[in-house]
PDB file of N, CA and C in Angstrom:
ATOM      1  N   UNK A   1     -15.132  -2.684  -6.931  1.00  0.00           N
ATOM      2  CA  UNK A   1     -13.983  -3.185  -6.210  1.00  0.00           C
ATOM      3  C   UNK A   1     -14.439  -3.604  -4.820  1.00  0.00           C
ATOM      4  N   UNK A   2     -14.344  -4.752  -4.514  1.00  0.00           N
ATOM      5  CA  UNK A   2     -14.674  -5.243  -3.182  1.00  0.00           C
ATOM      6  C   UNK A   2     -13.564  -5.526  -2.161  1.00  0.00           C
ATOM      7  N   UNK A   3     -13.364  -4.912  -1.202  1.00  0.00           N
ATOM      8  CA  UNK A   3     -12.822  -4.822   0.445  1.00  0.00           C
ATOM      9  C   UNK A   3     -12.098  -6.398   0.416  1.00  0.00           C
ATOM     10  N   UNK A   4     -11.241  -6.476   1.102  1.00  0.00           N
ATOM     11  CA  UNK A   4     -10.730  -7.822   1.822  1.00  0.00           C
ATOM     12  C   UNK A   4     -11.583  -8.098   2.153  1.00  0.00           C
ATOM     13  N   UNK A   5     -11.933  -7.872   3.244  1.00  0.00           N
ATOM     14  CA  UNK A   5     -13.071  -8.354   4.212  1.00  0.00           C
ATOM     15  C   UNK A   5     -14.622  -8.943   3.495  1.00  0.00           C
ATOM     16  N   UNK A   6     -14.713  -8.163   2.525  1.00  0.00           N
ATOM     17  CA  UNK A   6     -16.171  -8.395   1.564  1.00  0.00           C
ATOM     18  C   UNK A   6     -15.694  -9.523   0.579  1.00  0.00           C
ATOM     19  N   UNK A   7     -14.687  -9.684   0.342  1.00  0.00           N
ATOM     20  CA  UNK A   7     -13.916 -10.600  -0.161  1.00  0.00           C
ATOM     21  C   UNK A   7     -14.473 -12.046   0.613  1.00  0.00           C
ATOM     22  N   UNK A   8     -13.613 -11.915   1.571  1.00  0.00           N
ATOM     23  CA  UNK A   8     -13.990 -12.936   2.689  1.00  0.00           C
ATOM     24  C   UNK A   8     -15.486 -13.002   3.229  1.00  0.00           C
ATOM     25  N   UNK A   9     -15.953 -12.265   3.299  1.00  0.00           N
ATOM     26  CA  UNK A   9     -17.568 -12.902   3.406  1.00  0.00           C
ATOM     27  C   UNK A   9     -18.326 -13.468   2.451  1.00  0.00           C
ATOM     28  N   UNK A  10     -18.086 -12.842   1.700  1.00  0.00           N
ATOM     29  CA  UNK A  10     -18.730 -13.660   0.098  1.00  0.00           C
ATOM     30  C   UNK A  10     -17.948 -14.489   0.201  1.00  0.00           C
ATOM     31  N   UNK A  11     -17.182 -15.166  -0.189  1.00  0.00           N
ATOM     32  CA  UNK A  11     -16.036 -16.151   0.217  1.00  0.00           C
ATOM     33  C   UNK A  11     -17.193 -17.545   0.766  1.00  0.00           C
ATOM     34  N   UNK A  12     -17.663 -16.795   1.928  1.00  0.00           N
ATOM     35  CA  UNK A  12     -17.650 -17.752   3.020  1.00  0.00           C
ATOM     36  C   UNK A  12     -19.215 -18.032   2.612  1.00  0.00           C
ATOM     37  N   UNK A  13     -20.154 -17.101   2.322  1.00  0.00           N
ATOM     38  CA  UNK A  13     -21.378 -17.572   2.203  1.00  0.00           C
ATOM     39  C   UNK A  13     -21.176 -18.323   1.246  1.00  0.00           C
ATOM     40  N   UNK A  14     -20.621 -18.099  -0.278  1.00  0.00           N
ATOM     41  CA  UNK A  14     -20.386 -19.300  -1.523  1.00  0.00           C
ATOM     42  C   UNK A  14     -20.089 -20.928  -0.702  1.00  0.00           C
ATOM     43  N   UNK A  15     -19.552 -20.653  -0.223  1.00  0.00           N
ATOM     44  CA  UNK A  15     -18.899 -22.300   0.606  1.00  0.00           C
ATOM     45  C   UNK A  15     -20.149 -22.658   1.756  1.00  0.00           C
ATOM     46  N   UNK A  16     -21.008 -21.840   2.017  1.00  0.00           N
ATOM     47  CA  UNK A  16     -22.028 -22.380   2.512  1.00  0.00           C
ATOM     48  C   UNK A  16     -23.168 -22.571   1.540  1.00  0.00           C
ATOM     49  N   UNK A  17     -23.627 -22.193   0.605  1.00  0.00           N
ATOM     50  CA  UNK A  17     -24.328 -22.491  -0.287  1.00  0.00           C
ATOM     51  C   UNK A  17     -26.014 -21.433   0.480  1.00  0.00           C
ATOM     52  N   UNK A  18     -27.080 -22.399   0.507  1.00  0.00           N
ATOM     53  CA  UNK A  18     -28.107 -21.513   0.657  1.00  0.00           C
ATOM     54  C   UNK A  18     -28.696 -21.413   2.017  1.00  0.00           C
ATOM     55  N   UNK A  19     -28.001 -22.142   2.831  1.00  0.00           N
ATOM     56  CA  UNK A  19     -28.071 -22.118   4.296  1.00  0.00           C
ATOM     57  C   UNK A  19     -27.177 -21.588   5.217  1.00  0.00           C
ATOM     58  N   UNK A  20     -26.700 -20.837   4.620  1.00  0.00           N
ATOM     59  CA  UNK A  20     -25.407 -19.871   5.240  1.00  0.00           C
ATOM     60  C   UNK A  20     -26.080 -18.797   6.673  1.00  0.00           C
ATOM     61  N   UNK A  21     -25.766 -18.838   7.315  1.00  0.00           N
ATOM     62  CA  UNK A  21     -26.194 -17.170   8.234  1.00  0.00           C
ATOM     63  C   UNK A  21     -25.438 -17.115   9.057  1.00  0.00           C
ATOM     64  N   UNK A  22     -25.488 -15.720   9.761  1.00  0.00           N
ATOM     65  CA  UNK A  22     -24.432 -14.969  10.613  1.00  0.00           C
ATOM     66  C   UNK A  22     -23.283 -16.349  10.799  1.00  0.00           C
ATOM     67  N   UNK A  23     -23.743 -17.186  12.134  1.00  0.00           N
ATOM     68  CA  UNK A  23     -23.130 -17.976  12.754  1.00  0.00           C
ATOM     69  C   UNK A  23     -22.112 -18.980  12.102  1.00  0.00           C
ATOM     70  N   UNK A  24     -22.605 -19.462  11.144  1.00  0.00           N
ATOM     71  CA  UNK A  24     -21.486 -20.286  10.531  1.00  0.00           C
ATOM     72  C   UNK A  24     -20.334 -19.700   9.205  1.00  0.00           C
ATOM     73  N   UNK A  25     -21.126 -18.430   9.077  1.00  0.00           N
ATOM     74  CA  UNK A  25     -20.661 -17.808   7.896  1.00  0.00           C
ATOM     75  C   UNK A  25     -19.157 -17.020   9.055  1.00  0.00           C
ATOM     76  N   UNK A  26     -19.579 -16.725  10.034  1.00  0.00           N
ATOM     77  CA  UNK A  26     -18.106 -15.976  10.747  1.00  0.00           C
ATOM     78  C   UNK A  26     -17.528 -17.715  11.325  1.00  0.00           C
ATOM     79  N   UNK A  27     -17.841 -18.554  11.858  1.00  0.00           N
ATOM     80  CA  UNK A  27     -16.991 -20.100  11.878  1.00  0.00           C
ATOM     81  C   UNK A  27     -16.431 -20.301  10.844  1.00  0.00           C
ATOM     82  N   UNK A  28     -16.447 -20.397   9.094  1.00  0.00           N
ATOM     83  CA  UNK A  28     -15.917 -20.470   8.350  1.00  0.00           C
ATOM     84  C   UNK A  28     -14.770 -19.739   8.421  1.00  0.00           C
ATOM     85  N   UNK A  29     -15.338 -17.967   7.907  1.00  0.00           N
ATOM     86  CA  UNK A  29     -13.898 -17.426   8.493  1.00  0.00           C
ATOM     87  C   UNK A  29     -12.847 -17.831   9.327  1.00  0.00           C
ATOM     88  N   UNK A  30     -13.395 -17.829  10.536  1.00  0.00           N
ATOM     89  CA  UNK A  30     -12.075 -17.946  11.404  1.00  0.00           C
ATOM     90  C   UNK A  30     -11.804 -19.158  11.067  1.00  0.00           C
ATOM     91  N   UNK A  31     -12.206 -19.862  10.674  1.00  0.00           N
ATOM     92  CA  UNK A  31     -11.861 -21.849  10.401  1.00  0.00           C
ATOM     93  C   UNK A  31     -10.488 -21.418   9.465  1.00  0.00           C
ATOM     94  N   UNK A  32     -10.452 -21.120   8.154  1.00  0.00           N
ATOM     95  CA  UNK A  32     -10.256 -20.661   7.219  1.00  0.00           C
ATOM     96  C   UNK A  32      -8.952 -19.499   7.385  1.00  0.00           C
ATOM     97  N   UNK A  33      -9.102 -18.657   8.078  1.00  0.00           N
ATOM     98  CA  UNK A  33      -8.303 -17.042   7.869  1.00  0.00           C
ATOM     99  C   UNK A  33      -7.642 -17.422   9.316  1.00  0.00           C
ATOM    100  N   UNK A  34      -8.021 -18.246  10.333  1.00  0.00           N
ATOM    101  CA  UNK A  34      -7.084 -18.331  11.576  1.00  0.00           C
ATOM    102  C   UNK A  34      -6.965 -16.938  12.022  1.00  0.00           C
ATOM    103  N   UNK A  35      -8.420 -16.597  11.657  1.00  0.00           N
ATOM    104  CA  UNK A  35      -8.239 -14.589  12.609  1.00  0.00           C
ATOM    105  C   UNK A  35      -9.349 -14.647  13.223  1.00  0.00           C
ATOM    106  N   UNK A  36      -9.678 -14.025  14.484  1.00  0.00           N
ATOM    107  CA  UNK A  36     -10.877 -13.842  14.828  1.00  0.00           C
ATOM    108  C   UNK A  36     -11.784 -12.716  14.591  1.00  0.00           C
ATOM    109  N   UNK A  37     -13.135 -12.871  14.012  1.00  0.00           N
ATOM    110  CA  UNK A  37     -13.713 -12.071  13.517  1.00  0.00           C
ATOM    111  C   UNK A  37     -14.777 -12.058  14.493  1.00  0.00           C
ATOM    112  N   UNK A  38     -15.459 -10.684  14.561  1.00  0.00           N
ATOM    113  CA  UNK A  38     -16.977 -10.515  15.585  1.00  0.00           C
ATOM    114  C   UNK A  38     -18.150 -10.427  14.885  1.00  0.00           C
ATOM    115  N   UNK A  39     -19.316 -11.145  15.190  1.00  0.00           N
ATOM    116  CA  UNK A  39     -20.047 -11.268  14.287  1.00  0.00           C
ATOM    117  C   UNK A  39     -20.666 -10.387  14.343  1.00  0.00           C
ATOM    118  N   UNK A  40     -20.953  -8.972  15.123  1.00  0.00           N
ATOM    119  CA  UNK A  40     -21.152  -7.943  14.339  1.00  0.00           C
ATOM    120  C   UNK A  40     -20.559  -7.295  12.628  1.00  0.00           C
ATOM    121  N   UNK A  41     -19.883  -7.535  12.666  1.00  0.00           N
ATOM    122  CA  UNK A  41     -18.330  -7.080  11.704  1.00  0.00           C
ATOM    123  C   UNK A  41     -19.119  -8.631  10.381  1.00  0.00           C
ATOM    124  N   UNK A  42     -19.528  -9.413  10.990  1.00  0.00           N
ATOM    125  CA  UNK A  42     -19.748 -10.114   9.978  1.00  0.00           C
ATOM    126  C   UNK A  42     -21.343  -9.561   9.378  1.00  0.00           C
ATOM    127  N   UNK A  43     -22.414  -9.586   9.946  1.00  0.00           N
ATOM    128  CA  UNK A  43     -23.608  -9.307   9.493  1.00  0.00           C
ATOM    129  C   UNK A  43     -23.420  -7.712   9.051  1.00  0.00           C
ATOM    130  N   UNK A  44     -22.674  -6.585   9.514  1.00  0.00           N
ATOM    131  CA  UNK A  44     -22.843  -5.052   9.255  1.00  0.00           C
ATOM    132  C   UNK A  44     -22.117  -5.361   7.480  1.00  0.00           C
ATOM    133  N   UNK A  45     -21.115  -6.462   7.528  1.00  0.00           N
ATOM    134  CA  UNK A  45     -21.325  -6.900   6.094  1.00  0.00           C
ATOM    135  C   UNK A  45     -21.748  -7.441   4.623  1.00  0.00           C
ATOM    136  N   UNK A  46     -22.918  -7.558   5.631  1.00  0.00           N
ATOM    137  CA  UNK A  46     -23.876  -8.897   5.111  1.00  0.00           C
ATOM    138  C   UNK A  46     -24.461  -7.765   4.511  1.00  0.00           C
ATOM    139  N   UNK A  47     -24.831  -6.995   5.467  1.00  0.00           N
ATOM    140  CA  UNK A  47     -26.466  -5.841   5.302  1.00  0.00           C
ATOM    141  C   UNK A  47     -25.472  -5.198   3.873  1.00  0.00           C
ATOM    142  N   UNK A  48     -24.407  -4.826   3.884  1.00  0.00           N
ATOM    143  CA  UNK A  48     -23.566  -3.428   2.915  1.00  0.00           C
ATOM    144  C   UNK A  48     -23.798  -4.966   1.540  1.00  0.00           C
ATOM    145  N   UNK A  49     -23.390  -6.006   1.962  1.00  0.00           N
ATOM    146  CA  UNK A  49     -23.357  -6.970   0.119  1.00  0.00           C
ATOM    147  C   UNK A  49     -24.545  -7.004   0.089  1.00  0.00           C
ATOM    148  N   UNK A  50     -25.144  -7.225   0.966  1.00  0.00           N
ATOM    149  CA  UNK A  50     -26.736  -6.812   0.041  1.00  0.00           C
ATOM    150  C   UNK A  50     -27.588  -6.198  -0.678  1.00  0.00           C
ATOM    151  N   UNK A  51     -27.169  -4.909   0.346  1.00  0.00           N
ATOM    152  CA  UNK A  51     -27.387  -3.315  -0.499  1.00  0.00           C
ATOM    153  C   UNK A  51     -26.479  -3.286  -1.584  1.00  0.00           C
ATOM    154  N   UNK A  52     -25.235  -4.090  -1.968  1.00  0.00           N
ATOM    155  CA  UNK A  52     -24.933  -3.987  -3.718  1.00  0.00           C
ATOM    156  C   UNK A  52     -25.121  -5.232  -3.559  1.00  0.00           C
ATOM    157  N   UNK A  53     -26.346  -5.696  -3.938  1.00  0.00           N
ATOM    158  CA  UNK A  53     -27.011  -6.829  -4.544  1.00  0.00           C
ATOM    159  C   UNK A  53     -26.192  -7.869  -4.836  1.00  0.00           C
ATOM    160  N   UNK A  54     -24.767  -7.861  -4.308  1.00  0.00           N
ATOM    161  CA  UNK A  54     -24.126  -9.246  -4.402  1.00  0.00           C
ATOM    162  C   UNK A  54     -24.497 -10.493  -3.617  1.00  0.00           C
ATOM    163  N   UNK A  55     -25.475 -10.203  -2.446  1.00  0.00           N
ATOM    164  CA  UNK A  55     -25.749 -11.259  -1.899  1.00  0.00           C
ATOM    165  C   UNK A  55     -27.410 -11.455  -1.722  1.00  0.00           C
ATOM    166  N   UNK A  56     -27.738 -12.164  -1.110  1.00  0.00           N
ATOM    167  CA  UNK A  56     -29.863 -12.312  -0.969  1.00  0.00           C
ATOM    168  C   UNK A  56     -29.716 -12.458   0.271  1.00  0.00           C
ATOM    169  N   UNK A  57     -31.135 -12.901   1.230  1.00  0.00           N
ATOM    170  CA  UNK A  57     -31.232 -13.095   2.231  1.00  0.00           C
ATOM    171  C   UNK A  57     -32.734 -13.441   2.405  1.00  0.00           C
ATOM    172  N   UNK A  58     -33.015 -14.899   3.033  1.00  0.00           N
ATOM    173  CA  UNK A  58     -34.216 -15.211   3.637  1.00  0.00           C
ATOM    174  C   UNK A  58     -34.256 -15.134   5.167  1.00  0.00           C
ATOM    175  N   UNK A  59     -35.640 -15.336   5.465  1.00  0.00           N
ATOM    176  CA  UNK A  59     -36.135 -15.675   6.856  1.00  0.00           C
ATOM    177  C   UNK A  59     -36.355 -16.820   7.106  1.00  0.00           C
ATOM    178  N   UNK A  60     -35.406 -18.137   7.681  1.00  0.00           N
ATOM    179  CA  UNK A  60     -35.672 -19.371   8.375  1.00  0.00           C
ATOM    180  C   UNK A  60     -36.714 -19.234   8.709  1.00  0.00           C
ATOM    181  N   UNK A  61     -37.151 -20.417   9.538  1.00  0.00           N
ATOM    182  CA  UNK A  61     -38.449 -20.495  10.558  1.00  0.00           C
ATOM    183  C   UNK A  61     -38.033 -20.161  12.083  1.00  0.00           C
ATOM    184  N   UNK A  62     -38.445 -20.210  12.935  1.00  0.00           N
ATOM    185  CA  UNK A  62     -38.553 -19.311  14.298  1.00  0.00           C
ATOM    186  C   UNK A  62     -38.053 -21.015  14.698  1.00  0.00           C
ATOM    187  N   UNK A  63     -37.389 -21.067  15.872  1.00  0.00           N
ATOM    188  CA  UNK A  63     -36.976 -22.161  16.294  1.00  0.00           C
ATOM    189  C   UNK A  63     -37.210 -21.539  17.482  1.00  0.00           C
ATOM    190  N   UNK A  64     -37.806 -22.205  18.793  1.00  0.00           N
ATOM    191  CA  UNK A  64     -37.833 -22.873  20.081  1.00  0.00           C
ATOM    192  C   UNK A  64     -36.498 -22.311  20.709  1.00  0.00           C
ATOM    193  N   UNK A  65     -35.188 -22.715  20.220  1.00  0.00           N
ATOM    194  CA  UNK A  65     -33.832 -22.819  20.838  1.00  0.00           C
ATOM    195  C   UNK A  65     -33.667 -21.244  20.508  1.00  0.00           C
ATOM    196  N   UNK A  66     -33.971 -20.933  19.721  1.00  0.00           N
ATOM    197  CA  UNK A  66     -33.709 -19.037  19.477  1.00  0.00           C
ATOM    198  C   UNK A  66     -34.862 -18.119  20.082  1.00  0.00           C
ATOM    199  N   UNK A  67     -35.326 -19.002  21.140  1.00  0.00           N
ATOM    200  CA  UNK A  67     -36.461 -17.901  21.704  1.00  0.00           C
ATOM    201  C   UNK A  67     -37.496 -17.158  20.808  1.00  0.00           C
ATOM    202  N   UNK A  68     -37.473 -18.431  20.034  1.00  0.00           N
ATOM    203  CA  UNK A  68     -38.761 -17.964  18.796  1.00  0.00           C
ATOM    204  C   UNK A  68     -38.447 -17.286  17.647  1.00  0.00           C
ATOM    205  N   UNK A  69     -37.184 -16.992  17.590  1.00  0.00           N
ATOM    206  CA  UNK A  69     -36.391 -15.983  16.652  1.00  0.00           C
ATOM    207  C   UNK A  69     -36.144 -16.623  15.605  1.00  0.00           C
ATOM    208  N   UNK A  70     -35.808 -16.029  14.071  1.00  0.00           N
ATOM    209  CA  UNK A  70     -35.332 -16.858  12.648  1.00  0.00           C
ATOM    210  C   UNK A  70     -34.312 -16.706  12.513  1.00  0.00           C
ATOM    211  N   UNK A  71     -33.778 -17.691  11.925  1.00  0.00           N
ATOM    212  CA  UNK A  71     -32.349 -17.011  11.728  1.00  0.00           C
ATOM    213  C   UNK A  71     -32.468 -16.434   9.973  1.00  0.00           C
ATOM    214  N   UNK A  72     -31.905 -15.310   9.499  1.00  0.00           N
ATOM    215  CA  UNK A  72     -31.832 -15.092   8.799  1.00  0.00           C
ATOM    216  C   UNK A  72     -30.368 -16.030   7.483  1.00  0.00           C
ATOM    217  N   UNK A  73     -30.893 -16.438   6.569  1.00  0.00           N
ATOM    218  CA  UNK A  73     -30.136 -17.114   5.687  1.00  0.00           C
ATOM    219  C   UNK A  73     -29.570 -16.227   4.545  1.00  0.00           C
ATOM    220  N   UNK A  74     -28.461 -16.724   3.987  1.00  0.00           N
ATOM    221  CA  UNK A  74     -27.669 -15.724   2.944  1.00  0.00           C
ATOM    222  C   UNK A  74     -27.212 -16.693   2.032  1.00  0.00           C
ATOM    223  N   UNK A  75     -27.095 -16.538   0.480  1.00  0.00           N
ATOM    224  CA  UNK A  75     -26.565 -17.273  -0.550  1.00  0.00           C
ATOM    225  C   UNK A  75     -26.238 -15.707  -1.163  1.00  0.00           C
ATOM    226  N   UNK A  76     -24.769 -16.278  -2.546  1.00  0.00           N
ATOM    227  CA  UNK A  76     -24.446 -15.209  -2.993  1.00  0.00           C
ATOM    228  C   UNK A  76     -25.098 -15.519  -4.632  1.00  0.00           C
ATOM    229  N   UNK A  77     -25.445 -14.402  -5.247  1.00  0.00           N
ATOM    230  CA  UNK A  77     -26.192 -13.804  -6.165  1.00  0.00           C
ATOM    231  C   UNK A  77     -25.137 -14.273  -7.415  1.00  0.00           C
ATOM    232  N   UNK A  78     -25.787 -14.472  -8.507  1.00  0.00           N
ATOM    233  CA  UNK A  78     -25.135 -14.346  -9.397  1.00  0.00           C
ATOM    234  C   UNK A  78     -24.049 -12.850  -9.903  1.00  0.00           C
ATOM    235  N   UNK A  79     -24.570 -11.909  -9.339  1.00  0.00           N
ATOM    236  CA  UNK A  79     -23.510 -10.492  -9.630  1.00  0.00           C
ATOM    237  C   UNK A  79     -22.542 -11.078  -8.365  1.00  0.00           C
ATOM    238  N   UNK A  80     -22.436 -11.328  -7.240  1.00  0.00           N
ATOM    239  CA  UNK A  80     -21.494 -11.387  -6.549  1.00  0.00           C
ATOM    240  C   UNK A  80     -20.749 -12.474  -7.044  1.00  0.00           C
ATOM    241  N   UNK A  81     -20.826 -13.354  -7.869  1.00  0.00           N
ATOM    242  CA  UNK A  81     -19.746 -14.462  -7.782  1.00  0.00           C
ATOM    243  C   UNK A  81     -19.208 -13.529  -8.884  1.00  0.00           C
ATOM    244  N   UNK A  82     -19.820 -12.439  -9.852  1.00  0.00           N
ATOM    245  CA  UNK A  82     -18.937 -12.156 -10.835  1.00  0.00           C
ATOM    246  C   UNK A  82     -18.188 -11.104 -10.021  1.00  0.00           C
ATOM    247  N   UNK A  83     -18.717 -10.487  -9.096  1.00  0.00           N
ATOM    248  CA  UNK A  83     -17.533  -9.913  -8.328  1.00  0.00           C
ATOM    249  C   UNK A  83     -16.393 -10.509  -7.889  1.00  0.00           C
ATOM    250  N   UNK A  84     -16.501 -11.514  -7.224  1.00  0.00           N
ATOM    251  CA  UNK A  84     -15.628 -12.532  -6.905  1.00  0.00           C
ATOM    252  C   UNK A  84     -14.406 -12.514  -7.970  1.00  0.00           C
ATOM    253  N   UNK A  85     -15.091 -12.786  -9.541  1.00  0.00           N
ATOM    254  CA  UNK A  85     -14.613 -13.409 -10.340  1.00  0.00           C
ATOM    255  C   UNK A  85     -13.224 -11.730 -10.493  1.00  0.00           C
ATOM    256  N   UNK A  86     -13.966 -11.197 -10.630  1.00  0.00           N
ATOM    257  CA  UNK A  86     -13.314  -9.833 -11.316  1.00  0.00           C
ATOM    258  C   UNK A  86     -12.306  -9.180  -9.831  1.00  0.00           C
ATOM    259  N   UNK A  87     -12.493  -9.730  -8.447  1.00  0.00           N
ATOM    260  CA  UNK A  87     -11.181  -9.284  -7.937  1.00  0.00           C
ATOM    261  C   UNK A  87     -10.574  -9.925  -7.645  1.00  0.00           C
ATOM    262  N   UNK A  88     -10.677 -11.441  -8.294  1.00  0.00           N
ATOM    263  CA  UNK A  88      -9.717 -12.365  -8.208  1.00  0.00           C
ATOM    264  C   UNK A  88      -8.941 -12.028  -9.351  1.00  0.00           C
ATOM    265  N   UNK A  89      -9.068 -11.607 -10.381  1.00  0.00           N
ATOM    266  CA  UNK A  89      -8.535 -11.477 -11.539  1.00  0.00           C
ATOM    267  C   UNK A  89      -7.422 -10.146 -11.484  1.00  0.00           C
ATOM    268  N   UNK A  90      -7.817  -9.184 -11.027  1.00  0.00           N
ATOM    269  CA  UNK A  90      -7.631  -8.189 -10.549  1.00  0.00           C
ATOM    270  C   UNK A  90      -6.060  -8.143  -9.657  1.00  0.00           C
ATOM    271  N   UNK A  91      -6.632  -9.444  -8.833  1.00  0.00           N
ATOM    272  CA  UNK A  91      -5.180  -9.599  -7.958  1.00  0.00           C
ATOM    273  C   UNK A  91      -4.270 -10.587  -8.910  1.00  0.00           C
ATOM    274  N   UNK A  92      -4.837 -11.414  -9.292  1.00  0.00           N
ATOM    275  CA  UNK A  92      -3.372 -12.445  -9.935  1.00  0.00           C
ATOM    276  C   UNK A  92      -2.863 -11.550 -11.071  1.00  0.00           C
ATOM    277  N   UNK A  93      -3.239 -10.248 -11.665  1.00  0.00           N
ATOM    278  CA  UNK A  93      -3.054  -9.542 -12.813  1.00  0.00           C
ATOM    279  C   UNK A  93      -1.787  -8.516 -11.758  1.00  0.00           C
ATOM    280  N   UNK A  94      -2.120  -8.280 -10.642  1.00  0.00           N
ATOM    281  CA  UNK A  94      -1.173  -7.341  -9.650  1.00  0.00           C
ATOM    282  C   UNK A  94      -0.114  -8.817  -9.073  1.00  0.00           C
ATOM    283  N   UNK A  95      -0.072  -9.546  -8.966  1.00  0.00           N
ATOM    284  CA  UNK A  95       0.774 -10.581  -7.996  1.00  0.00           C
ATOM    285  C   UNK A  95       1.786 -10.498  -9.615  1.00  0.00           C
ATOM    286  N   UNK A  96       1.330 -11.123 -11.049  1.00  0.00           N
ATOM    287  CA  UNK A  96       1.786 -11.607 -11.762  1.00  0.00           C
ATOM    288  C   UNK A  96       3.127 -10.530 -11.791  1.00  0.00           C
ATOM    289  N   UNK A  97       4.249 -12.140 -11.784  1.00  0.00           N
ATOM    290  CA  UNK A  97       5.794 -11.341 -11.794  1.00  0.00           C
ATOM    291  C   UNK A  97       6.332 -10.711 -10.736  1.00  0.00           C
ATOM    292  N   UNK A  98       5.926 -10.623  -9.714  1.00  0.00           N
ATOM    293  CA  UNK A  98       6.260 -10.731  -8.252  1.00  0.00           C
ATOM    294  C   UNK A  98       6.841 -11.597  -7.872  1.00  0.00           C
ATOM    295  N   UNK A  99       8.126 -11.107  -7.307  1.00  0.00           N
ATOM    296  CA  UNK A  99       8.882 -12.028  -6.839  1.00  0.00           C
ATOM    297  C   UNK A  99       8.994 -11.254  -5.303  1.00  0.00           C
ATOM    298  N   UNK A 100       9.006 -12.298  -4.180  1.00  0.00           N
ATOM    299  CA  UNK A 100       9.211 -11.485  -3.144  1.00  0.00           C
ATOM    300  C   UNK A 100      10.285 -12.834  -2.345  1.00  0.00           C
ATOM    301  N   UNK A 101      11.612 -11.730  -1.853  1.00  0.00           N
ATOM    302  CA  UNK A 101      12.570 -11.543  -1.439  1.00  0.00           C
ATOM    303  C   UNK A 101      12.312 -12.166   0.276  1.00  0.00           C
ATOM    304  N   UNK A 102      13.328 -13.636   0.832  1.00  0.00           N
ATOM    305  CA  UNK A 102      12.824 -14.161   2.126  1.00  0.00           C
ATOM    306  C   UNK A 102      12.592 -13.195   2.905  1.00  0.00           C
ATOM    307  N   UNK A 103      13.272 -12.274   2.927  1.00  0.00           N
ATOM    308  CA  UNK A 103      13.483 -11.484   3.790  1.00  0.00           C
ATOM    309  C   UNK A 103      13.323  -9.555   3.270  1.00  0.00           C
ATOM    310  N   UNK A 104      12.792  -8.834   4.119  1.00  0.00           N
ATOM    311  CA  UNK A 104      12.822  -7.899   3.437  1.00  0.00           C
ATOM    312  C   UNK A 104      13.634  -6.724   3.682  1.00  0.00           C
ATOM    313  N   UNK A 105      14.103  -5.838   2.963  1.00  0.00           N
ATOM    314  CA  UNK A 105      15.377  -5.176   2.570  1.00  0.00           C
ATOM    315  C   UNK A 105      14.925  -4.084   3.529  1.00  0.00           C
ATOM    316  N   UNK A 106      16.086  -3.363   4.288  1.00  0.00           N
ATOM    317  CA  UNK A 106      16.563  -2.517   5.331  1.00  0.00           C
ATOM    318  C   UNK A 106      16.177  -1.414   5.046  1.00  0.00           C
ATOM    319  N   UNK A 107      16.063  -0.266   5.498  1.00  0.00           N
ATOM    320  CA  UNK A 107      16.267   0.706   4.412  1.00  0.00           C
ATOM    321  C   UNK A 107      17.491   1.400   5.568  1.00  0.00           C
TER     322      UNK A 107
END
């Protein structure tokens, strides 16, 4: 069972494909969810989908503009899209026959 939030990061690396890392993977989000996210909160997620092997991760090359630094890259794994698959399913199986009311009732 994967988190909202793990939801949304996998989410976001799939839509970046194999050049995804920290920086554009939390721009998507907020592009997307209109919430602001910290990119700590985004990579301390990265490291946890990795450790369950839903996601990979390379080492770019060292760029000049990063003070020689790589950026690390992320694509999601074939087990994570079936994660994907299975808590999407999960929710339209909980939504199905829900009806929700404009407004919600007093108590």
């Amino acid at each position: 069972m994967l988190g909202e939030f793990e939801q949304i990061v996998l989410l976001a690396v799939a839509r970046q494909g194999e050049f995804g890392y920290g920086v554009t993977i939390r721009q998507e989000i907020e592009r997307r969810t209109s919430r602001g996210v910290s990119l700590g909160a985004v990579y301390v997620t990265l490291v946890r989908l990795e450790g369950k092997g839903l996601i990979e991760s390379r080492e770019g090359e060292a760029t000049r503009v990063r003070g020689g630094r790589a950026k690390r890259h992320y694509r999601l794994r074939p087990s994570g899209a079936c994660a994907l698959r299975a808590s999407r399913a999960m929710l339209d199986r909980m939504w199905d026959g829900v009806e929700l009311d404009a407004e919600p009732e007093r108590a």
